[in-house]
Protein backbone atom coordinates (compact mmCIF):
# COMPACT_ATOMS: atom_id res chain seq x y z
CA UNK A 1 39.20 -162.49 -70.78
CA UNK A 2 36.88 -161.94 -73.84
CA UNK A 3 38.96 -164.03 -75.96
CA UNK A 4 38.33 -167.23 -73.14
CA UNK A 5 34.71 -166.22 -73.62
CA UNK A 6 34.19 -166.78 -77.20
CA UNK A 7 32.50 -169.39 -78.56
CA UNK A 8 33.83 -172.63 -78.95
CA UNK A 9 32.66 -176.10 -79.97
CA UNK A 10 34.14 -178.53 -77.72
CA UNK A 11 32.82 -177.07 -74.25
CA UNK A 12 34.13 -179.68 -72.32
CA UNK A 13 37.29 -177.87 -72.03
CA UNK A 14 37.97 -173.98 -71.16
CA UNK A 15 39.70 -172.27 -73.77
CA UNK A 16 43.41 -171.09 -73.14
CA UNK A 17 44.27 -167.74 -74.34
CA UNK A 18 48.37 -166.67 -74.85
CA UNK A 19 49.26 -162.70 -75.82
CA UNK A 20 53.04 -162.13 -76.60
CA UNK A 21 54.26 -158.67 -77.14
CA UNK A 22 57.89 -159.22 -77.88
CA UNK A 23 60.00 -157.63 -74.95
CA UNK A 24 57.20 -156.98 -72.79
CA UNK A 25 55.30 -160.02 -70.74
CA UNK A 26 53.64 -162.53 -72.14
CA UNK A 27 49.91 -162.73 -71.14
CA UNK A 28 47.71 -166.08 -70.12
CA UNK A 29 44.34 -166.12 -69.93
CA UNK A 30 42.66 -169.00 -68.57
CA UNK A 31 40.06 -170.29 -66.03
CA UNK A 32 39.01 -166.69 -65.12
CA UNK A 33 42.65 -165.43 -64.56
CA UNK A 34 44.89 -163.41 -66.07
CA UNK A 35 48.65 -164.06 -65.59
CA UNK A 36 52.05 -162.01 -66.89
CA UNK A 37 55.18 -163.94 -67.74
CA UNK A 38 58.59 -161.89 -67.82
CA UNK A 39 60.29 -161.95 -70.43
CA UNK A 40 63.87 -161.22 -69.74
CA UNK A 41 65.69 -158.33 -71.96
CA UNK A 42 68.37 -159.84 -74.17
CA UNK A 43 71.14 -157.40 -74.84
CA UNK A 44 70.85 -155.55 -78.33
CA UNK A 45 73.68 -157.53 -79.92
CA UNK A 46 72.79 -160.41 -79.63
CA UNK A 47 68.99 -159.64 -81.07
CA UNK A 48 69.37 -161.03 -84.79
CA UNK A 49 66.96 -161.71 -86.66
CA UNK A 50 62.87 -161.69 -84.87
CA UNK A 51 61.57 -163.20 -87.84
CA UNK A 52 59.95 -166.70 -86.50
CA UNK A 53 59.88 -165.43 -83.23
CA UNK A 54 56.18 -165.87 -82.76
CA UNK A 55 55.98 -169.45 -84.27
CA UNK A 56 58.59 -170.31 -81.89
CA UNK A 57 56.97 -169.42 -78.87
CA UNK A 58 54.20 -171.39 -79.95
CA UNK A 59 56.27 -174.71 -80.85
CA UNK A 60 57.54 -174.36 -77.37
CA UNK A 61 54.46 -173.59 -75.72
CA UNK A 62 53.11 -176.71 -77.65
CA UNK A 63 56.27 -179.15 -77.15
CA UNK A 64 55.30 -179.12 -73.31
CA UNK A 65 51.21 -178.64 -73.25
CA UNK A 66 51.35 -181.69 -75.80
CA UNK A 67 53.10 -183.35 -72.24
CA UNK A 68 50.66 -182.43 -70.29
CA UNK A 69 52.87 -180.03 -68.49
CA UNK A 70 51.41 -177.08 -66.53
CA UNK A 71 50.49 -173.63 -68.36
CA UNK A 72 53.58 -172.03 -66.84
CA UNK A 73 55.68 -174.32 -67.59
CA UNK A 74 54.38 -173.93 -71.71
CA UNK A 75 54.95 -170.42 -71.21
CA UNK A 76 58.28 -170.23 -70.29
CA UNK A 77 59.40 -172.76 -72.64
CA UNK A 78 57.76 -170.60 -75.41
CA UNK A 79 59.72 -167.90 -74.01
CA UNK A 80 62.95 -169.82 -73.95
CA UNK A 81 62.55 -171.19 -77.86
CA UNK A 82 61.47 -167.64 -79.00
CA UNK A 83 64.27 -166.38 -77.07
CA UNK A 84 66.42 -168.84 -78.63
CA UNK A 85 65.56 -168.48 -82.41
CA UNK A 86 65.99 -164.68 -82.20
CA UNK A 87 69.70 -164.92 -81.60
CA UNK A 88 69.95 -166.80 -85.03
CA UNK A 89 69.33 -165.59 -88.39
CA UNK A 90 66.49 -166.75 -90.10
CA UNK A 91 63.78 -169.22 -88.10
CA UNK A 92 66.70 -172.22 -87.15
CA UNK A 93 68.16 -173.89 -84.54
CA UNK A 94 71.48 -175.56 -83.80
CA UNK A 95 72.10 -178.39 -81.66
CA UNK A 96 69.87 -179.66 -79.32
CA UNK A 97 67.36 -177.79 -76.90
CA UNK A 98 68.32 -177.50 -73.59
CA UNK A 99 64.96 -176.13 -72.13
CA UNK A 100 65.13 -176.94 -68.12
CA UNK A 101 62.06 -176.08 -66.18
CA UNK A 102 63.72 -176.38 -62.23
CA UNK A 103 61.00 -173.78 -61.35
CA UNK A 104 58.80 -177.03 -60.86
């Protein structure tokens, strides 16, 4: 909550705060509330390569707040693209993305 409550210059807009921690859940902070996101274990094997991992939460967390899609909705797609790039080797991705949100 003290990262929502630094200074900021536009005011006109409460400031979103994400934590990932790898395996462990993802944290939102927003509008006075905190929220965890699971983040499902993959299996060992098919962890690869984490490198990009972070930035790839973040591109998918952007791809649907840029839609004006709800904060859990951003969340889990970050979760799904980070997911996603850590199966491959280096920061790629093959194909195209087949992020669903049927939770909403």
């Amino acid at each position: 909550m003290k990262i929502c409550k630094l200074p900021k210059l536009n005011e006109k807009r409460k400031r979103i705060a994400v934590i990932t921690q790898g395996h462990n859940p993802v944290i939102l902070a927003y509008n006075n509330e905190i929220t965890e996101f699971t983040v499902d274990l993959l299996p060992r094997e098919l962890v690869i390569d984490t490198n990009g991992a972070g930035d790839a939460f973040v591109g998918g967390f952007l791809s649907q707040f840029v839609q004006e899609k709800n904060l859990s909705t951003c969340v889990r797609c970050g979760i799904w693209a980070a997911r996603q790039v850590i199966q491959r080797s280096g920061c790629t991705f093959d194909g195209k993305p087949t992020f669903n949100d049927d939770l909403n």
